[in-house]
Protein backbone atom coordinates (compact mmCIF):
# COMPACT_ATOMS: atom_id res chain seq x y z
CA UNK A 1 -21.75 3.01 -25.18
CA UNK A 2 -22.99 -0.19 -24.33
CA UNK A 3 -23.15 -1.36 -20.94
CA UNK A 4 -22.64 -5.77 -20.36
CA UNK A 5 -24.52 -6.90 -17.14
CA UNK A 6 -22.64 -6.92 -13.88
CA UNK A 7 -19.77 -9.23 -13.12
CA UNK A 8 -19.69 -10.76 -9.88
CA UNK A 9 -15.82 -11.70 -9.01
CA UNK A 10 -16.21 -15.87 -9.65
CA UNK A 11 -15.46 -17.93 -12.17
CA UNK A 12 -18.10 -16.99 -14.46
CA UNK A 13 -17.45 -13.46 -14.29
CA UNK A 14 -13.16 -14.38 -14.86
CA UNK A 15 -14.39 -16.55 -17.57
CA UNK A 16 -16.35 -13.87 -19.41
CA UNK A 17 -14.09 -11.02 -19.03
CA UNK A 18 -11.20 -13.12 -20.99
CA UNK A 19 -13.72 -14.54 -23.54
CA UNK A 20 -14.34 -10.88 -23.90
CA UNK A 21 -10.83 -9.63 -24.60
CA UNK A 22 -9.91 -11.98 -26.73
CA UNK A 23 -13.11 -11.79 -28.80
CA UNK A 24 -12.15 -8.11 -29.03
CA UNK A 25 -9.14 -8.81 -31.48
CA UNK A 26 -9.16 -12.48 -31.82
CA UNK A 27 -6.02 -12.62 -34.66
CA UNK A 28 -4.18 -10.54 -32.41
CA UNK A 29 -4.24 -13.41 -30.24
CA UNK A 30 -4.50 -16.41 -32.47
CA UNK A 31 -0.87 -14.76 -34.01
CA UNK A 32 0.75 -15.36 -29.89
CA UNK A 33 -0.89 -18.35 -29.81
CA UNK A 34 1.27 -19.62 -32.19
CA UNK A 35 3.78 -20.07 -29.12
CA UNK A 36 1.85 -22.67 -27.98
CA UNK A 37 2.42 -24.36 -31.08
CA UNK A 38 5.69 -26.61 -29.86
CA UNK A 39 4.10 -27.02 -26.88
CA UNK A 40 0.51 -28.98 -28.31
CA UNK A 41 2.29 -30.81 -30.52
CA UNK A 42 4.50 -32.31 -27.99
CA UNK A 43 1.43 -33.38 -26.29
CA UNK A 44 -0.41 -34.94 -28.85
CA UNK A 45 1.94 -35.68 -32.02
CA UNK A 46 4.98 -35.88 -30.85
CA UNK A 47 4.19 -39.02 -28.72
CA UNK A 48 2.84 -40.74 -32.26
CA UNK A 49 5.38 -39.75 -34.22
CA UNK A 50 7.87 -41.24 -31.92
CA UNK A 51 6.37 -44.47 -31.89
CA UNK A 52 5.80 -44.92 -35.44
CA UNK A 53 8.70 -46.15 -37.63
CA UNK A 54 8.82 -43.17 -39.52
CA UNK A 55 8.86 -39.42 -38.61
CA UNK A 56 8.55 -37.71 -41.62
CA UNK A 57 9.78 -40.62 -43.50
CA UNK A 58 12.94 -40.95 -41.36
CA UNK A 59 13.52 -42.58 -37.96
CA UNK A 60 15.32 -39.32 -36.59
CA UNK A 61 16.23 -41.28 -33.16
CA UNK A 62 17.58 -44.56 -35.71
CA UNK A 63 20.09 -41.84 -37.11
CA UNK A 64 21.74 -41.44 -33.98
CA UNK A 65 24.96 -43.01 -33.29
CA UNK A 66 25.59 -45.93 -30.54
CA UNK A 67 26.68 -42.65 -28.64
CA UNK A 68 23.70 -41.70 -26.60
CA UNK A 69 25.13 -38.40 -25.99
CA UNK A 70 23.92 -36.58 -29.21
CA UNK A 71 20.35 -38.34 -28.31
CA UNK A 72 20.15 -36.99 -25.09
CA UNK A 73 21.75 -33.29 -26.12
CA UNK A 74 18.87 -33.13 -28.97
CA UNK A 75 16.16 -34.14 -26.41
CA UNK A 76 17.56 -31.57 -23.66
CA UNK A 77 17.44 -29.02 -26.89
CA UNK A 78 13.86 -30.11 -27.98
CA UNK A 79 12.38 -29.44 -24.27
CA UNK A 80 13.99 -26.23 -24.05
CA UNK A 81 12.81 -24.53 -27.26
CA UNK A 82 9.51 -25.88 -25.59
CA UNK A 83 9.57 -24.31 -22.37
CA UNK A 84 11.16 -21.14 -23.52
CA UNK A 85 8.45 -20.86 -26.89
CA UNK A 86 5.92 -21.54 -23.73
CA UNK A 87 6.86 -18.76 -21.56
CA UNK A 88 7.00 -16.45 -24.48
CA UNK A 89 3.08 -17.40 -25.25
CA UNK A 90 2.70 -16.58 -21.89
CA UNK A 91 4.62 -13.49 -21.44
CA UNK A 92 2.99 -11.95 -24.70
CA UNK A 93 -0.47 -13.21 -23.70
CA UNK A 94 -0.49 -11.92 -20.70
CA UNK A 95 0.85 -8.25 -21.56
CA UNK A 96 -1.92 -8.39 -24.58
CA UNK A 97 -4.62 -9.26 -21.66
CA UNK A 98 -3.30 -7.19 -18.93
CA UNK A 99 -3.33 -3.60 -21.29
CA UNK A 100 -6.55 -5.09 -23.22
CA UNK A 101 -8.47 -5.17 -19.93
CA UNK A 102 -7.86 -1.89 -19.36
CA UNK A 103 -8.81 -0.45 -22.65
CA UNK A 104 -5.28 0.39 -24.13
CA UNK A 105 -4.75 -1.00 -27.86
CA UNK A 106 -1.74 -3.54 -28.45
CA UNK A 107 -0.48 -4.30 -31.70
CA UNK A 108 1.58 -7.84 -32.04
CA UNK A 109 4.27 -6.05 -32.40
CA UNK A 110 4.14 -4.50 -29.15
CA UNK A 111 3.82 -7.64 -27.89
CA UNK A 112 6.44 -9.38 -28.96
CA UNK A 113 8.27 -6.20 -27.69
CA UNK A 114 7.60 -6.78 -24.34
CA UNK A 115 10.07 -10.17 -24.46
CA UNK A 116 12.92 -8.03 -23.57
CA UNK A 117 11.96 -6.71 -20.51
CA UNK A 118 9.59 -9.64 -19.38
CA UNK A 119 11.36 -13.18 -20.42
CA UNK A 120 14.38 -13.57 -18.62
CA UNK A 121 12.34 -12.41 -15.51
CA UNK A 122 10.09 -15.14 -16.39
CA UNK A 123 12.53 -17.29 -17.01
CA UNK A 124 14.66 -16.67 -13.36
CA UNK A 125 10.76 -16.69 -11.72
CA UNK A 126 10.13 -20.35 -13.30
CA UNK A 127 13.17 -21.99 -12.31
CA UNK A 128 12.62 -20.73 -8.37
CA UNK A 129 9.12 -21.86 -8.66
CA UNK A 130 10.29 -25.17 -10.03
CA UNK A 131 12.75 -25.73 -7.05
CA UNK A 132 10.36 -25.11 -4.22
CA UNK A 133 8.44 -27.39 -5.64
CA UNK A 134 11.22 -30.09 -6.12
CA UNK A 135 11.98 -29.31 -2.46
CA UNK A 136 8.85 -29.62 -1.01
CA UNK A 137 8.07 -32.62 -3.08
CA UNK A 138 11.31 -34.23 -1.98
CA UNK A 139 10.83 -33.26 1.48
CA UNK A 140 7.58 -34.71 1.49
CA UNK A 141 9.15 -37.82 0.04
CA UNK A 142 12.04 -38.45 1.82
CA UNK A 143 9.15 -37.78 5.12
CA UNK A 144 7.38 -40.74 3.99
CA UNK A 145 10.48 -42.79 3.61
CA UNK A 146 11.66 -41.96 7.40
CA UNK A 147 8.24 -43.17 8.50
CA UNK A 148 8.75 -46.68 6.94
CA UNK A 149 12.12 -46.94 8.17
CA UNK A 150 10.64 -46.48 11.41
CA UNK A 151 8.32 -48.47 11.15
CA UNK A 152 10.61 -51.26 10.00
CA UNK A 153 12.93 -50.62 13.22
CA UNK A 154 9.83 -51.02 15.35
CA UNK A 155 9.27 -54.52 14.41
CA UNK A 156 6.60 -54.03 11.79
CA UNK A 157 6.74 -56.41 8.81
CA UNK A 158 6.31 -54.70 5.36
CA UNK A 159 5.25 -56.49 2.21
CA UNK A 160 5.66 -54.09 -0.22
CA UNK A 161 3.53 -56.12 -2.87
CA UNK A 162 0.38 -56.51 -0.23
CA UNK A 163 -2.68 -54.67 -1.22
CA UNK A 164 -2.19 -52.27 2.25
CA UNK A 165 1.41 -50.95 1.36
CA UNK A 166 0.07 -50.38 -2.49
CA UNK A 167 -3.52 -48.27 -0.78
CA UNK A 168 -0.50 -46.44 1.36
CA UNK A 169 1.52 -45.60 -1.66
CA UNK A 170 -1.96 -44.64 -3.75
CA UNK A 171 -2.42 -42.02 -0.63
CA UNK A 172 0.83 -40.82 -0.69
CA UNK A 173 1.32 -40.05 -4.53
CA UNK A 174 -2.45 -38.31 -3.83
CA UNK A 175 -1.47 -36.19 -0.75
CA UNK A 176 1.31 -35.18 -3.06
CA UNK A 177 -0.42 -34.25 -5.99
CA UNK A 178 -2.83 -32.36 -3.82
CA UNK A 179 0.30 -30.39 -1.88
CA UNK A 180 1.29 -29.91 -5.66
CA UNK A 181 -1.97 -28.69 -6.86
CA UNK A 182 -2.58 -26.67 -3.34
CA UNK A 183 1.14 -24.43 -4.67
CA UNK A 184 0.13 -24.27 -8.26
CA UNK A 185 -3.32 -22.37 -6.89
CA UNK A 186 -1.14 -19.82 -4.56
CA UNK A 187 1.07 -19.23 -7.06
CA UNK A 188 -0.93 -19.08 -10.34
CA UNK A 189 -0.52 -15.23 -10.62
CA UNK A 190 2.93 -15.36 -10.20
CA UNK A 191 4.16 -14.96 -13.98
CA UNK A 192 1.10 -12.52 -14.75
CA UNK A 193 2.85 -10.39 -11.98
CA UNK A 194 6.05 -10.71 -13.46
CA UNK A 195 4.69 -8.87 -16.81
CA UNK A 196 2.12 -6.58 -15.07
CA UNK A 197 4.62 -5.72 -11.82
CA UNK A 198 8.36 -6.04 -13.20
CA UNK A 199 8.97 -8.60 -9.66
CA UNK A 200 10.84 -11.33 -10.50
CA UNK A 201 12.33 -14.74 -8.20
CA UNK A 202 10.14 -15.78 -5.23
CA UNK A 203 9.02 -12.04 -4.84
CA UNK A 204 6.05 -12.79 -7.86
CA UNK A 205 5.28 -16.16 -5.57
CA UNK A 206 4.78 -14.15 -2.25
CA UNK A 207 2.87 -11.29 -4.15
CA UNK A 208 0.67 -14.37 -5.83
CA UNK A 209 -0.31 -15.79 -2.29
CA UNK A 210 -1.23 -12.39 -1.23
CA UNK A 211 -3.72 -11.67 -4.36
CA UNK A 212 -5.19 -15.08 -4.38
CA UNK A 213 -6.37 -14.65 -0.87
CA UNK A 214 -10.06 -14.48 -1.23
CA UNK A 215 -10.27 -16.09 -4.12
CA UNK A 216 -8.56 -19.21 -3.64
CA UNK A 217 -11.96 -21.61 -4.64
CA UNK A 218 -12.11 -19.63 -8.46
CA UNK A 219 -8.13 -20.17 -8.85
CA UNK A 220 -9.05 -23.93 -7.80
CA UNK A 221 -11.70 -24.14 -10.21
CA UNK A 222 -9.93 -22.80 -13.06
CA UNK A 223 -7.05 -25.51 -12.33
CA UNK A 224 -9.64 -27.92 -12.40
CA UNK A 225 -11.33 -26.59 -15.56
CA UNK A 226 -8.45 -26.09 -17.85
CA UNK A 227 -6.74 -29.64 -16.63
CA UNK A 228 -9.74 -31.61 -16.69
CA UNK A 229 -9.98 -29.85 -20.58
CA UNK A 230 -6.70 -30.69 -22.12
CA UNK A 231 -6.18 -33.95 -20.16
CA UNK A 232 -8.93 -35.36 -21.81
CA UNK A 233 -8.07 -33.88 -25.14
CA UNK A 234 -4.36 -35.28 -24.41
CA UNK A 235 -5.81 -38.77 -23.55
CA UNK A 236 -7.91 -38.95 -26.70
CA UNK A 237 -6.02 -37.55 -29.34
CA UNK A 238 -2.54 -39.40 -28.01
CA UNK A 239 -1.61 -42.41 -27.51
CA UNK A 240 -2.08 -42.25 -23.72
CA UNK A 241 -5.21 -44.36 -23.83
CA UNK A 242 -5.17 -46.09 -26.90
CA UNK A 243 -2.89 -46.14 -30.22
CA UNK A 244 -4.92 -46.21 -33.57
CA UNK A 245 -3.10 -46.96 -36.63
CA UNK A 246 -0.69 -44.40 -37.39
CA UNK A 247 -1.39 -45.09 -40.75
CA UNK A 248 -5.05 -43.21 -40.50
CA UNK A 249 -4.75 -39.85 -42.51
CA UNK A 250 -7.87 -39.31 -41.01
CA UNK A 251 -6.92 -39.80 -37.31
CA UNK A 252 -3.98 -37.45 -38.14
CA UNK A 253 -6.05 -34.66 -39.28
CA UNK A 254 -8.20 -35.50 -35.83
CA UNK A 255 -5.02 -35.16 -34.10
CA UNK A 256 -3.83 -31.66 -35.99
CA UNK A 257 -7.08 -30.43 -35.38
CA UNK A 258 -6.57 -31.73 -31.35
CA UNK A 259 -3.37 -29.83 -31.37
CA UNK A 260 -4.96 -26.28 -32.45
CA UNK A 261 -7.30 -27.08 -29.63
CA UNK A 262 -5.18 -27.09 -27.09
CA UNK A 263 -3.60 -24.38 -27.99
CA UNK A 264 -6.62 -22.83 -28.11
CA UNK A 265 -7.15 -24.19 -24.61
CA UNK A 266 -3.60 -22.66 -23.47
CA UNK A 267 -4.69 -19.30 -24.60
CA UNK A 268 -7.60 -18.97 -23.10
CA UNK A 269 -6.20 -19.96 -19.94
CA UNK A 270 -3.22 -17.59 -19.80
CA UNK A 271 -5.82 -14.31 -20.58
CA UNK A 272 -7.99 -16.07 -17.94
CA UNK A 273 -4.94 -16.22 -15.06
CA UNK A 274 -4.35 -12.50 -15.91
CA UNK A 275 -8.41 -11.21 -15.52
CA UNK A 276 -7.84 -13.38 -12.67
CA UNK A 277 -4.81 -10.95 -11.27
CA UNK A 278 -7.20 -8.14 -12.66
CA UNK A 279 -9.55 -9.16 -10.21
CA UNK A 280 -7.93 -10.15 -7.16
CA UNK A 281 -6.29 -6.62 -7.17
CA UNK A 282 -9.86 -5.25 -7.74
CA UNK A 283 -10.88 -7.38 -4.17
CA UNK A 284 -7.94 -5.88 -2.61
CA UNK A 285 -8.88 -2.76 -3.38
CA UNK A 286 -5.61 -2.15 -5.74
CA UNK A 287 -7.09 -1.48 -9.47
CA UNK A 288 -8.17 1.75 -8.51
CA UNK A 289 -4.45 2.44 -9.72
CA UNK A 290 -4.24 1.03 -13.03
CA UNK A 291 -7.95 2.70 -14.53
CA UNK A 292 -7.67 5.81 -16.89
CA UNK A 293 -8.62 9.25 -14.74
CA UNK A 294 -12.36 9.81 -15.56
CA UNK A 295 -13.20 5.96 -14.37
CA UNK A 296 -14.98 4.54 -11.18
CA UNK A 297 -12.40 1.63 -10.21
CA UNK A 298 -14.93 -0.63 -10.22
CA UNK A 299 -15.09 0.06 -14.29
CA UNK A 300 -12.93 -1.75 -16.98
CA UNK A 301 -12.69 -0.26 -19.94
CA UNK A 302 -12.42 -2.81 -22.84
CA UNK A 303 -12.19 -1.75 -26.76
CA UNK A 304 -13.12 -3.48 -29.15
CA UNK A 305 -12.90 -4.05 -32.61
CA UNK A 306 -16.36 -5.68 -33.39
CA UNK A 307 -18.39 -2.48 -32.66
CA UNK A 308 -15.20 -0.15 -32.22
CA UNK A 309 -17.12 1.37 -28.82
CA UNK A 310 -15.48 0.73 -25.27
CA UNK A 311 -17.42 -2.30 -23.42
CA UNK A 312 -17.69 -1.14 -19.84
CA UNK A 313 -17.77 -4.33 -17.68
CA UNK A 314 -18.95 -3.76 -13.71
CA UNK A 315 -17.07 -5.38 -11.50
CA UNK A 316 -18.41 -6.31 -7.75
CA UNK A 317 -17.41 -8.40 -5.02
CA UNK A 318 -19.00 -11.90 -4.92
């Protein structure tokens, strides 16, 4: 039995763990991955394709009718088998990470199993989530709108082209990216708990908050890490920044080979939010309850198919 050096609970150690799991039957997760798929290339190709006056040799948005109904209807149908084929990568990710770190073996099958009981949970979870944040971003809004108003009814003069009301609207969109960003760390855990807890609505959100006390900063970081990531593969690989010549076979292989990246990078960061979950309920004193009897809870058992020997991983409070 081999024994891997101690993990303290930071990023490093969340990092680890997940490269760890998913090293430990890598085609089991490549296969979910696959989810992802719609997702990436909506990122990175779709945006090309839609520009270029062909999309697989026909202009699919040309063949519409002068009734922008149908266009609209198809576009509302294209996000949704996006979102949904999203929250399934999730869902089955997640489940895969959440039975791997404890040592139990999942087949894909299993897996994709665990959509019945976990995706329309998911599902109900994401649209709550989604509204609190519309709320509080249109709270926050409509706030800043009051204050101009009064300001306007006190007498001051507003030029909304002057260089001071464009700095004031720079720190508003930034104090509401960061109000964003401050929810998306609370709540981060909140579809891993769906899967791992059966909760579902804005119970998952409260639980989340609860778990991510304590380690608040690594949730931060791994925002940072995995946005700062695909951003920049977005930006390079789309035309976001720049637009090559759609012409380039070779800048479309770049960009296929862009779009397995970041579904590579949506992977890793779905098993990373669950060893994340793993861990918070290890600093709260709660994994205790989901170890094998024979096991120190500080212990995670993790098989794996390279040397077919459980890895036990040490876990310890930064």
């Amino acid at each position: 039995m081999d024994i891997t050096p101690v993990h303290t609970l930071n990023l490093s150690g969340v990092l680890t763990t997940s490269k760890t799991i998913i090293k430990a039957n890598y085609s089991h997760f490549l296969a979910l991955s696959l989810f992802f798929l719609p997702l990436s290339i909506s990122l990175i190709i779709t945006p090309t394709l839609r520009l270029s006056d062909h999309f697989f040799t026909v202009d699919i948005f040309r063949n519409f009718p002068p009734n922008q109904q149908k266009a609209v209807i198809s576009n509302l149908l294209y996000i949704l088998i996006i979102y949904l084929s999203t929250l399934c990568a999730i869902s089955t990710i997640s489940f895969s990470t959440y039975h791997g770190f404890a040592g139990e073996q999942v087949n894909f099958f299993t897996s994709l199993k665990s959509l019945t009981f976990s995706i329309f949970p998911m599902i109900k979870t994401a649209i709550v989530a989604h509204l609190l944040l519309f709320i509080i971003s249109l709270t926050f809004l409509l706030f800043t709108g009051v204050i101009v108003m009064l300001a306007q009814n006190l007498g001051l003069l507003i030029d909304y082209n002057s260089i001071y009301f464009m700095c004031f609207s720079a720190v508003v969109v930034a104090t509401l990216i960061v109000i964003i960003i401050f929810f998306h760390v609370n709540w981060c855990l909140a579809l891993t708990i769906v899967v791992a807890e059966s909760k579902w609505g804005v119970s998952p959100l409260i639980r989340s908050s609860y778990l991510v006390k304590g380690m608040r900063s690594v949730s931060l970081l791994l925002v940072l890490y995995f946005g700062i990531f695909s951003g920049i593969l977005v930006c390079i690989y789309s035309d976001t920044v720049y637009r090559p010549a759609l012409s380039s076979r070779g800048f479309m292989l770049f960009r296929m080979l862009a779009t397995f990246l970041l579904m590579l990078i949506f992977l890793r960061s779905t098993a990373t939010y669950t060893v994340l979950y793993m861990y918070c309920k290890a600093l709260h004193g709660e994994l205790a309850l989901e170890i094998d009897e024979g096991f120190d809870h500080h212990y995670i058992n993790l098989q794996s198919d390279v040397d077919k020997v459980p890895q036990i991983i040490p876990v310890v409070s930064a």
